[in-house]
ModelCIF file with pLDDT and N, C-alpha, C, O atoms, coordinates in Angstrom:
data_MODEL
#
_entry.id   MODEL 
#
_entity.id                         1 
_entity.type                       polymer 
_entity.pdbx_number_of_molecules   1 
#
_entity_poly.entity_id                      1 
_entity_poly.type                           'polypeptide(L)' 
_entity_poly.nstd_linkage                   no 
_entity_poly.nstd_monomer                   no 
_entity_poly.pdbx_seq_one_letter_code       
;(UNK)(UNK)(UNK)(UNK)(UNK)(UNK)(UNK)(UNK)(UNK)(UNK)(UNK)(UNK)(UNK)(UNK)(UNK)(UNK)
(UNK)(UNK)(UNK)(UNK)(UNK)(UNK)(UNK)(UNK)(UNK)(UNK)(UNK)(UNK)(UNK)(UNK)(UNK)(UNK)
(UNK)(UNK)(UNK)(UNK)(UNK)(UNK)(UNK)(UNK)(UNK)
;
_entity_poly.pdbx_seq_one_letter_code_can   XXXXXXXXXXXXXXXXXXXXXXXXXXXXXXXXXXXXXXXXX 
_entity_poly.pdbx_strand_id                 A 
#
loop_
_entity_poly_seq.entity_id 
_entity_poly_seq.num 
_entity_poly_seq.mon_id 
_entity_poly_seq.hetero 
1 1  UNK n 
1 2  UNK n 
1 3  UNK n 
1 4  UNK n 
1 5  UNK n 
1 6  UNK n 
1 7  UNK n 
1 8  UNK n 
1 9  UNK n 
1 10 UNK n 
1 11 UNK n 
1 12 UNK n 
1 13 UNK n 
1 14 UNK n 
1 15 UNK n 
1 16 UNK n 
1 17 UNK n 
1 18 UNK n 
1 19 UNK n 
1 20 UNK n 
1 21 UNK n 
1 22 UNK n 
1 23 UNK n 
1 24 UNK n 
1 25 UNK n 
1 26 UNK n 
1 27 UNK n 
1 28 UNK n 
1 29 UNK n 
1 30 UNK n 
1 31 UNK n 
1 32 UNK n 
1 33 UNK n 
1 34 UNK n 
1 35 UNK n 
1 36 UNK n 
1 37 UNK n 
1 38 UNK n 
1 39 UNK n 
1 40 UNK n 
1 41 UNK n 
#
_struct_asym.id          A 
_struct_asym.entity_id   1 
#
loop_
_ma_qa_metric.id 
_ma_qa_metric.mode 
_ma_qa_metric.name 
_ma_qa_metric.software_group_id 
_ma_qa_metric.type 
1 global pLDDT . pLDDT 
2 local  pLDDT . pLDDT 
#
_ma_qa_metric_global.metric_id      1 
_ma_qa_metric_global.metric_value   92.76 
_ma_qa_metric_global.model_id       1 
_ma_qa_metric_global.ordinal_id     1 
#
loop_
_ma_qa_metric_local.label_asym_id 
_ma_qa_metric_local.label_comp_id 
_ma_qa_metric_local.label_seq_id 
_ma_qa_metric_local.metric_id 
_ma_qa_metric_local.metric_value 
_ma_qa_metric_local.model_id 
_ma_qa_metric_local.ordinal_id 
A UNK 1  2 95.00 1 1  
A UNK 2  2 92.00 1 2  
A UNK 3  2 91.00 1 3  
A UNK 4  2 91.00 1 4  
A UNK 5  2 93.00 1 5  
A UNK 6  2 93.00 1 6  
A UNK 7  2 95.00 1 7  
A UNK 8  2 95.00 1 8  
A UNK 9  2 94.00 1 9  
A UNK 10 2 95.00 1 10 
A UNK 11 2 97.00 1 11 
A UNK 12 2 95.00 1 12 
A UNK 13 2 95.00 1 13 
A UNK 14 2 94.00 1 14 
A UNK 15 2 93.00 1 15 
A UNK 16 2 93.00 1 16 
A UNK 17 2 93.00 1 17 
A UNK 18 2 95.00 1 18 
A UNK 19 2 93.00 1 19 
A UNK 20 2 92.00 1 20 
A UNK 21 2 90.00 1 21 
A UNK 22 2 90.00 1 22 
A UNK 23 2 89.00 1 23 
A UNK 24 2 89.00 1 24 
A UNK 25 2 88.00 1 25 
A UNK 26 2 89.00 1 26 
A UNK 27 2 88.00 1 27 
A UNK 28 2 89.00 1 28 
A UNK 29 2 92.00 1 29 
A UNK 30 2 93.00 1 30 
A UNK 31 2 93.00 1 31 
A UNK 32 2 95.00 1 32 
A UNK 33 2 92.00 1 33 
A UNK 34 2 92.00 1 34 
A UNK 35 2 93.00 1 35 
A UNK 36 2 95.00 1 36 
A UNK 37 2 96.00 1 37 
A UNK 38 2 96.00 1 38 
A UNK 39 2 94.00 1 39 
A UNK 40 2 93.00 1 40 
A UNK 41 2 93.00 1 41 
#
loop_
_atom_site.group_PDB 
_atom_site.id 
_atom_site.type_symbol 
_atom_site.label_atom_id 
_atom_site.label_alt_id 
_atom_site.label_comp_id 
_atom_site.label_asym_id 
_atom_site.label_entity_id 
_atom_site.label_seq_id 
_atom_site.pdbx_PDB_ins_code 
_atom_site.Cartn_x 
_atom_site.Cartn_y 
_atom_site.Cartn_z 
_atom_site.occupancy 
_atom_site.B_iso_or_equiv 
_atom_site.pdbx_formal_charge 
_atom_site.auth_seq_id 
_atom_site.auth_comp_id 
_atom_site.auth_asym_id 
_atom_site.auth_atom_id 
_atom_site.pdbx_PDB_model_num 
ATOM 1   N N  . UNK A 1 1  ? 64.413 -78.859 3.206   1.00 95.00 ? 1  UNK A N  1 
ATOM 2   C CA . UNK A 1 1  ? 64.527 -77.717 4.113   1.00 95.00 ? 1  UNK A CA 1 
ATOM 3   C C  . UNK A 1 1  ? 64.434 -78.176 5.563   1.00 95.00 ? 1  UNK A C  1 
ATOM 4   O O  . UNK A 1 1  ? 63.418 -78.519 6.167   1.00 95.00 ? 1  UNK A O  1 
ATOM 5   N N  . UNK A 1 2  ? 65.581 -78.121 5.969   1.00 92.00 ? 2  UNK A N  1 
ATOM 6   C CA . UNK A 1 2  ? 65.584 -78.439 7.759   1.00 92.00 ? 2  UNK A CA 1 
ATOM 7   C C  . UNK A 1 2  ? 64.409 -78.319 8.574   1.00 92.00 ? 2  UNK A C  1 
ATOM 8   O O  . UNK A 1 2  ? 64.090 -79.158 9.416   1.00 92.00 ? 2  UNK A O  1 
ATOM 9   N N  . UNK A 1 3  ? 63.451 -76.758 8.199   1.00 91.00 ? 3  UNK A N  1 
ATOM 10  C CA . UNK A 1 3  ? 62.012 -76.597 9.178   1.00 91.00 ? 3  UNK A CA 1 
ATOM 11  C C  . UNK A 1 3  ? 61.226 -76.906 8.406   1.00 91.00 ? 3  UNK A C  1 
ATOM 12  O O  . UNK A 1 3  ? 60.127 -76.662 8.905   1.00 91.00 ? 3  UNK A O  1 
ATOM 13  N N  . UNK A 1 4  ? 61.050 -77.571 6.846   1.00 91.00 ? 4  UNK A N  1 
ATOM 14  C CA . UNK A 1 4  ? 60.011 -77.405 6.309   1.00 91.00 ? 4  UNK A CA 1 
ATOM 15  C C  . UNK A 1 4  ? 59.998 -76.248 4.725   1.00 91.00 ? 4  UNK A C  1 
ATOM 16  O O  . UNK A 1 4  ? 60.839 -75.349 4.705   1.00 91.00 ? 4  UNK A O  1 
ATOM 17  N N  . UNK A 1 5  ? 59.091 -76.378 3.608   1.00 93.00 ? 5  UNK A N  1 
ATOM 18  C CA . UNK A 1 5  ? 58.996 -75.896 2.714   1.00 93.00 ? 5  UNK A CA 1 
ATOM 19  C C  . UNK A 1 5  ? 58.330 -74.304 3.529   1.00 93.00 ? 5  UNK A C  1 
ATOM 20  O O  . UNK A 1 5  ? 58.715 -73.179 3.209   1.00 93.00 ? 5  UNK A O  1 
ATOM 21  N N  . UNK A 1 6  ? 57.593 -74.511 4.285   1.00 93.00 ? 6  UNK A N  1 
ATOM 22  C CA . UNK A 1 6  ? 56.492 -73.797 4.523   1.00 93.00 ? 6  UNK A CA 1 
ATOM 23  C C  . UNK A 1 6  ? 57.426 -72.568 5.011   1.00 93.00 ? 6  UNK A C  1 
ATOM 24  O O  . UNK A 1 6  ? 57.234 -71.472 4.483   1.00 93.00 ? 6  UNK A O  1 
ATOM 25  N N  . UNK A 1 7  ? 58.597 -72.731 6.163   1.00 95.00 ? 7  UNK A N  1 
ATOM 26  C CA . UNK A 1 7  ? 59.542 -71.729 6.578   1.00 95.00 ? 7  UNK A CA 1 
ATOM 27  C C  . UNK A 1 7  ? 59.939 -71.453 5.508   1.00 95.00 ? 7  UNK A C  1 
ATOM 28  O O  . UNK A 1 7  ? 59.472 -70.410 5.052   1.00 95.00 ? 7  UNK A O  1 
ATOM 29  N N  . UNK A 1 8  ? 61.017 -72.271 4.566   1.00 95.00 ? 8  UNK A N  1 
ATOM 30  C CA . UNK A 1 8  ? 61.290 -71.812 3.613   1.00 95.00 ? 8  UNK A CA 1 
ATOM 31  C C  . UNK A 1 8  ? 60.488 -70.355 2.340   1.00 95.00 ? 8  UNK A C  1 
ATOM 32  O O  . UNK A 1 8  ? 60.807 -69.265 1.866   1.00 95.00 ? 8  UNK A O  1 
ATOM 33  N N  . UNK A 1 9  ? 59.867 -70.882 2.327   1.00 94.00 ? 9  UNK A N  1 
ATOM 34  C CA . UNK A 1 9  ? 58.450 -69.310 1.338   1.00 94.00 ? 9  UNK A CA 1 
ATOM 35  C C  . UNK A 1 9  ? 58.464 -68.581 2.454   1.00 94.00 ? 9  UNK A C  1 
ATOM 36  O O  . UNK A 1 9  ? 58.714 -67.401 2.209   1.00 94.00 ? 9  UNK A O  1 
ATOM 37  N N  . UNK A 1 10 ? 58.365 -68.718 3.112   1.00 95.00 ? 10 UNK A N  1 
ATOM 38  C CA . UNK A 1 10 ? 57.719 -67.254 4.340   1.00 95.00 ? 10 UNK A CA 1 
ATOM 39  C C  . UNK A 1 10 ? 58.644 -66.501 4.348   1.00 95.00 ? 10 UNK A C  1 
ATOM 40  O O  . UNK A 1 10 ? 58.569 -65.272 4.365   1.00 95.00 ? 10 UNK A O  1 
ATOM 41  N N  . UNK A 1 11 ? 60.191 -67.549 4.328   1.00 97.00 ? 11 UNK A N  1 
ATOM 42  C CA . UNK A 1 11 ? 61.415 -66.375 4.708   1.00 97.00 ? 11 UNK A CA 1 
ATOM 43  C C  . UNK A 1 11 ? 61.409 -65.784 3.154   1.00 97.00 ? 11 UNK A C  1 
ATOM 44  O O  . UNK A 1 11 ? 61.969 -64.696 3.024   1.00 97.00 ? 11 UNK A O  1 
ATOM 45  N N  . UNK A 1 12 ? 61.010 -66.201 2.324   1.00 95.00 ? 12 UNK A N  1 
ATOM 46  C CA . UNK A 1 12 ? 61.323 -65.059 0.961   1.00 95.00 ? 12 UNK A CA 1 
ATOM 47  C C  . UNK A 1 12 ? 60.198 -64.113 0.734   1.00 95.00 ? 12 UNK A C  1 
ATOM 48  O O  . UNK A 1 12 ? 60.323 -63.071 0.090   1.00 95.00 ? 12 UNK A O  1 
ATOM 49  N N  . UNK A 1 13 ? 58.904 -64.586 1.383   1.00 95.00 ? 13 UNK A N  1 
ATOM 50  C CA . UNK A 1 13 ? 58.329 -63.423 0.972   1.00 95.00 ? 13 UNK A CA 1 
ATOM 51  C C  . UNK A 1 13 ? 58.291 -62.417 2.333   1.00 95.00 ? 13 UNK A C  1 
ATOM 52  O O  . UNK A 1 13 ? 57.493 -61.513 2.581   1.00 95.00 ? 13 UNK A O  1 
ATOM 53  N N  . UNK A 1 14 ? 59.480 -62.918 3.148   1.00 94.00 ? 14 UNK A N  1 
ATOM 54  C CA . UNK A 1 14 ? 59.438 -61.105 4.291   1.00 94.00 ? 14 UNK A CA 1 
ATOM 55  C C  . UNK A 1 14 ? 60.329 -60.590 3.941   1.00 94.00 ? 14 UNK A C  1 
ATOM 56  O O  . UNK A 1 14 ? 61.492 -60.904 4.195   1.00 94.00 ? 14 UNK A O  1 
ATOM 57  N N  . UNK A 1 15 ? 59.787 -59.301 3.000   1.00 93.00 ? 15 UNK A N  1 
ATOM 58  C CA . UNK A 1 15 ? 60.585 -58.445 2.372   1.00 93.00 ? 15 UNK A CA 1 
ATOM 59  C C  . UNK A 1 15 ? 59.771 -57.145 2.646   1.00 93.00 ? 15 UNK A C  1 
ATOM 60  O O  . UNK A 1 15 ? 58.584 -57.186 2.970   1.00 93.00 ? 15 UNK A O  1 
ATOM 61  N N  . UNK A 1 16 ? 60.232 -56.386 2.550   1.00 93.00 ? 16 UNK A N  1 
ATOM 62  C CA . UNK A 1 16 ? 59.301 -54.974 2.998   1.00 93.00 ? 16 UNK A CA 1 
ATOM 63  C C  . UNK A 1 16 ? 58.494 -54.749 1.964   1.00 93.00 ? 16 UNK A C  1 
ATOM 64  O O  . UNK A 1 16 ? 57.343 -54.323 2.065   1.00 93.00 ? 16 UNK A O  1 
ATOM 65  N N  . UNK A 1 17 ? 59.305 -55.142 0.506   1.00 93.00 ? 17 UNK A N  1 
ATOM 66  C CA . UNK A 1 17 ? 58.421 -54.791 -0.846  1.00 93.00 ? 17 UNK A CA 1 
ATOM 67  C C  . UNK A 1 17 ? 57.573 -55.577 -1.138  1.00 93.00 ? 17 UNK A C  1 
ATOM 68  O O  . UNK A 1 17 ? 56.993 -55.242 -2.170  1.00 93.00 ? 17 UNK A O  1 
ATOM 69  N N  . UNK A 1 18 ? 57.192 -56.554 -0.672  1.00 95.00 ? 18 UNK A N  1 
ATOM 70  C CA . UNK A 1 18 ? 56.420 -58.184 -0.466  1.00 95.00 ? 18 UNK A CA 1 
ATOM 71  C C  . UNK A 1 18 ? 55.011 -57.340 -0.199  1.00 95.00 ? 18 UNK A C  1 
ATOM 72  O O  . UNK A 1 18 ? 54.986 -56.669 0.833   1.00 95.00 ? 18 UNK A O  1 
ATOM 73  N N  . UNK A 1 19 ? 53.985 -57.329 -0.950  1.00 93.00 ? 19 UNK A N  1 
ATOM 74  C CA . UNK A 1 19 ? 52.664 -57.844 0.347   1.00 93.00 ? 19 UNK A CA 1 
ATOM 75  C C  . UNK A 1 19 ? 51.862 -58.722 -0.687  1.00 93.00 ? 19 UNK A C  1 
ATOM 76  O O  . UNK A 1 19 ? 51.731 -58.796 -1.908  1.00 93.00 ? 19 UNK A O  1 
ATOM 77  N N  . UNK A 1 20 ? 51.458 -59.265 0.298   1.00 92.00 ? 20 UNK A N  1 
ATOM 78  C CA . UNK A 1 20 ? 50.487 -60.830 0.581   1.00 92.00 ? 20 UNK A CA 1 
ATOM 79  C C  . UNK A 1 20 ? 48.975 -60.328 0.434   1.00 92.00 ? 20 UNK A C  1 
ATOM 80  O O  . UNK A 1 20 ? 48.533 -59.523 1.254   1.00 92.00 ? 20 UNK A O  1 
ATOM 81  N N  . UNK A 1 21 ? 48.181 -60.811 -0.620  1.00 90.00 ? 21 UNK A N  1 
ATOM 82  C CA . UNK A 1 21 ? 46.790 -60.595 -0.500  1.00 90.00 ? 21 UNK A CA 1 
ATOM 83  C C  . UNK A 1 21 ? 45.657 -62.781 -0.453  1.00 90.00 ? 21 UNK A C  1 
ATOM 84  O O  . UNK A 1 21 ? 45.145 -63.448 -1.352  1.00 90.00 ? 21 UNK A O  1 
ATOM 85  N N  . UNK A 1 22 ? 45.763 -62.940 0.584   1.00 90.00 ? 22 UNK A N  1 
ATOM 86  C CA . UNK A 1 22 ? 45.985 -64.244 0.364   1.00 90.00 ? 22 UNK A CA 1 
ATOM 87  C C  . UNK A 1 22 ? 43.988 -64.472 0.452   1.00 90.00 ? 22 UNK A C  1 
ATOM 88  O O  . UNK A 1 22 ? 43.155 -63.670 0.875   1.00 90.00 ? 22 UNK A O  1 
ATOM 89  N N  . UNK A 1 23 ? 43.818 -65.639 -0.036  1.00 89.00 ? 23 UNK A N  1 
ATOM 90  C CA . UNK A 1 23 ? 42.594 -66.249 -0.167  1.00 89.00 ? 23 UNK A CA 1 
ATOM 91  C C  . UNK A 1 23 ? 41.939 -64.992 -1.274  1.00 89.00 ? 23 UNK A C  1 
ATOM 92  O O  . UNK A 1 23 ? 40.816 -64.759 -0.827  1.00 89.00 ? 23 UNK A O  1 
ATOM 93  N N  . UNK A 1 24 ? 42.098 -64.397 -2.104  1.00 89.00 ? 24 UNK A N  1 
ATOM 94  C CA . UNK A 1 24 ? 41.386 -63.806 -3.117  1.00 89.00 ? 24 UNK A CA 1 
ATOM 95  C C  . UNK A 1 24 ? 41.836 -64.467 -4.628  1.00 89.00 ? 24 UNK A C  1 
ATOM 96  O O  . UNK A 1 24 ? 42.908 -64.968 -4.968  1.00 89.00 ? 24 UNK A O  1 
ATOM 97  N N  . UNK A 1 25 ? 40.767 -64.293 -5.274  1.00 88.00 ? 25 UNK A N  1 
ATOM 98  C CA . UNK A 1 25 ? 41.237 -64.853 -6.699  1.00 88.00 ? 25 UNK A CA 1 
ATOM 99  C C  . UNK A 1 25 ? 41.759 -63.623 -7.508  1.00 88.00 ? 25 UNK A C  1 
ATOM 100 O O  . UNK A 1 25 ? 41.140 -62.572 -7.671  1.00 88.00 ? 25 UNK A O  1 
ATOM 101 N N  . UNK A 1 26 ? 42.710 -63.856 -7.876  1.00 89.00 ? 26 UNK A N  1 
ATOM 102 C CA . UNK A 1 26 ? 43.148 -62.685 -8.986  1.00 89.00 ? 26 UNK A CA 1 
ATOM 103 C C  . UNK A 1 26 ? 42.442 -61.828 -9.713  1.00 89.00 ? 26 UNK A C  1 
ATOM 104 O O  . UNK A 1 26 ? 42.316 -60.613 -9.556  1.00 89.00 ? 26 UNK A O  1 
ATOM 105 N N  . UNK A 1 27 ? 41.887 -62.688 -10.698 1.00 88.00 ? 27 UNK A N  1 
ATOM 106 C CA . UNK A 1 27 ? 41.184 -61.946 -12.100 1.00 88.00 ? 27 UNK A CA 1 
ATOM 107 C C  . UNK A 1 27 ? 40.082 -61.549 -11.102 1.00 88.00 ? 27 UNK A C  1 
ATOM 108 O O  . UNK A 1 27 ? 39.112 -62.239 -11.416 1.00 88.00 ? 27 UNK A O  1 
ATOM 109 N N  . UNK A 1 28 ? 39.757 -60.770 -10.047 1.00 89.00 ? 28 UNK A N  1 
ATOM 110 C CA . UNK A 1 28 ? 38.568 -59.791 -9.394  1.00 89.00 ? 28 UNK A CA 1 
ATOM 111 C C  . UNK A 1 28 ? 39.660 -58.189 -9.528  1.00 89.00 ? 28 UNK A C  1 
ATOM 112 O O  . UNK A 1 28 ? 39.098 -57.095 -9.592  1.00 89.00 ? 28 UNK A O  1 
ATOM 113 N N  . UNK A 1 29 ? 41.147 -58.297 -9.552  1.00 92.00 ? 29 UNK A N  1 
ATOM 114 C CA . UNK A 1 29 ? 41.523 -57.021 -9.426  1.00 92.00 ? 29 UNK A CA 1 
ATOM 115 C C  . UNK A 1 29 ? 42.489 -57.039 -10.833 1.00 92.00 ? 29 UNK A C  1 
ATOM 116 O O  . UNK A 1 29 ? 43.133 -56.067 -11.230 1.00 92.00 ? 29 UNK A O  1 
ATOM 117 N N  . UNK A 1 30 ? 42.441 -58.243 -11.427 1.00 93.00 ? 30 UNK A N  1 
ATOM 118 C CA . UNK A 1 30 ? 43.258 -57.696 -12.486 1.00 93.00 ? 30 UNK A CA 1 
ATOM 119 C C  . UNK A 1 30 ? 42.670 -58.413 -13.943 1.00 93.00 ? 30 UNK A C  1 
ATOM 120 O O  . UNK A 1 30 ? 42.290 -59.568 -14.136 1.00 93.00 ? 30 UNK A O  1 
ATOM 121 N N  . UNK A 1 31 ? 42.759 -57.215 -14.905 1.00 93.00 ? 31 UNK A N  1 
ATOM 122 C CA . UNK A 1 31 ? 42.045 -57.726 -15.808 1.00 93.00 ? 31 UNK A CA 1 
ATOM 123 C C  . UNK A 1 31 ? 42.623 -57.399 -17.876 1.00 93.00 ? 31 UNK A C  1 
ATOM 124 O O  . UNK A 1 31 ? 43.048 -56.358 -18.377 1.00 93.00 ? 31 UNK A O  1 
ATOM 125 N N  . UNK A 1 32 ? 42.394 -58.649 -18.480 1.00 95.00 ? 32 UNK A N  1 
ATOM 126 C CA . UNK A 1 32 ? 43.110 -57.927 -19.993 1.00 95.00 ? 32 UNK A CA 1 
ATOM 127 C C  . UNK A 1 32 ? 42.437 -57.692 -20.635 1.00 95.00 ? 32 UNK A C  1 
ATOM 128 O O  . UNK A 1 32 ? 41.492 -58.455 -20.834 1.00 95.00 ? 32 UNK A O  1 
ATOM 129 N N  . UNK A 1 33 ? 42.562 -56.531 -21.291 1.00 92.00 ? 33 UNK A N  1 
ATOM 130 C CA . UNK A 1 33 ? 41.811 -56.276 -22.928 1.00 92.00 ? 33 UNK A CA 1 
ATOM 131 C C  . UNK A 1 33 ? 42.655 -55.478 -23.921 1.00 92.00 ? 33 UNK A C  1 
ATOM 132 O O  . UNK A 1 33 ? 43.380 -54.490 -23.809 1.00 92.00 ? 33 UNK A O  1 
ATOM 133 N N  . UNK A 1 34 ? 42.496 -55.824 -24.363 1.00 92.00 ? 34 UNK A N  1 
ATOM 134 C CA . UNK A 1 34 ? 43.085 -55.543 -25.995 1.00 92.00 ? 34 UNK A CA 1 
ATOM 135 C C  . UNK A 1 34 ? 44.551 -55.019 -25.825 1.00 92.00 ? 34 UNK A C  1 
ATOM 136 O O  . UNK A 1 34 ? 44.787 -53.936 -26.362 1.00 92.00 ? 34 UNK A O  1 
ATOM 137 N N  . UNK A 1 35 ? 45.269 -55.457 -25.350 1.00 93.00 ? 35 UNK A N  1 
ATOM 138 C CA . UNK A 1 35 ? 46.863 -55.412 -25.533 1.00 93.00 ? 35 UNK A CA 1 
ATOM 139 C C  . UNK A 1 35 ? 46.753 -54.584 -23.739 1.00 93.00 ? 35 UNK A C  1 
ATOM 140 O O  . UNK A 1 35 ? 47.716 -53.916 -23.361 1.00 93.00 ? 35 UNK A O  1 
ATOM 141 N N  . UNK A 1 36 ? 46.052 -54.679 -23.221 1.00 95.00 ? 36 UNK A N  1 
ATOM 142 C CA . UNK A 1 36 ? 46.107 -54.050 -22.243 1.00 95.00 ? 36 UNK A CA 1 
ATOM 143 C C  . UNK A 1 36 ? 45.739 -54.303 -20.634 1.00 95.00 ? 36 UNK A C  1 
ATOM 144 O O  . UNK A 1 36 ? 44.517 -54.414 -20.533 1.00 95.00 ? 36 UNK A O  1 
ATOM 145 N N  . UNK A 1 37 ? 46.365 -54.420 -19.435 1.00 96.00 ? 37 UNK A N  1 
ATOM 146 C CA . UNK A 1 37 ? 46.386 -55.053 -18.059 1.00 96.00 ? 37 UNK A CA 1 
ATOM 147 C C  . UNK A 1 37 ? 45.924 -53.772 -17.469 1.00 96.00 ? 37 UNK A C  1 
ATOM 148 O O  . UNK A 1 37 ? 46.448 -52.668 -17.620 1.00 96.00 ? 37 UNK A O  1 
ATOM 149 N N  . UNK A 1 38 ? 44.844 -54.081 -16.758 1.00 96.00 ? 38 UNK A N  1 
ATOM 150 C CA . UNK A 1 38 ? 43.939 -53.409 -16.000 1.00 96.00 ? 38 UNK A CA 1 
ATOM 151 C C  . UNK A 1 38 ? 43.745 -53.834 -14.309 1.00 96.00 ? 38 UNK A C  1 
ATOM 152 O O  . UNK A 1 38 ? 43.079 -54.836 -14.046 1.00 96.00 ? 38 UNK A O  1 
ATOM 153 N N  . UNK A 1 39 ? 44.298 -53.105 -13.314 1.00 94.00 ? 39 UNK A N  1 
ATOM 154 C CA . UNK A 1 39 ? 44.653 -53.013 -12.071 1.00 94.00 ? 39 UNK A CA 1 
ATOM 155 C C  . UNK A 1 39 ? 43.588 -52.533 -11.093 1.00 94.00 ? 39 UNK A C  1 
ATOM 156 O O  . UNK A 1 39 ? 43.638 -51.458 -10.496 1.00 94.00 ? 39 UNK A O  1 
ATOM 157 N N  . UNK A 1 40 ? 42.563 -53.492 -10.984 1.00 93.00 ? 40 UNK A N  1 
ATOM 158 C CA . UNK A 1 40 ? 41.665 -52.588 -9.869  1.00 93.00 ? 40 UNK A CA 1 
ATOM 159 C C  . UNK A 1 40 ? 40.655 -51.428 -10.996 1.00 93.00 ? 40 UNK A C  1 
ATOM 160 O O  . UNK A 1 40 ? 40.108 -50.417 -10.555 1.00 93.00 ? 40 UNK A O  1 
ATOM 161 N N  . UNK A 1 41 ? 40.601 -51.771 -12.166 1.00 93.00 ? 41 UNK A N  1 
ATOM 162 C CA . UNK A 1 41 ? 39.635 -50.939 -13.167 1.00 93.00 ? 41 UNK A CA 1 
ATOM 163 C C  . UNK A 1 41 ? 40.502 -49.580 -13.586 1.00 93.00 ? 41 UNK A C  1 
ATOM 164 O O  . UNK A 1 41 ? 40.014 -48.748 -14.350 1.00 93.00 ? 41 UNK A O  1 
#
């Protein structure tokens, strides 16, 4: 990539439908049980 990997990702994730929750670990908002994905409880 001419500027870099780093330009490269940024330009795909500016999308309006895009958002970024950065430095959190996942499994605090999302969670499985028994055939089932759980979003924030």
């Amino acid at each position: 990539p001419k500027k870099g990997f780093t330009e490269l990702i940024a330009n795909m994730l500016c999308h309006p439908k895009i958002r970024l929750k950065l430095g959190t670990d996942a499994t605090r908002y999302l969670a499985l049980y028994n055939g089932k994905i759980y979003w924030q409880g």
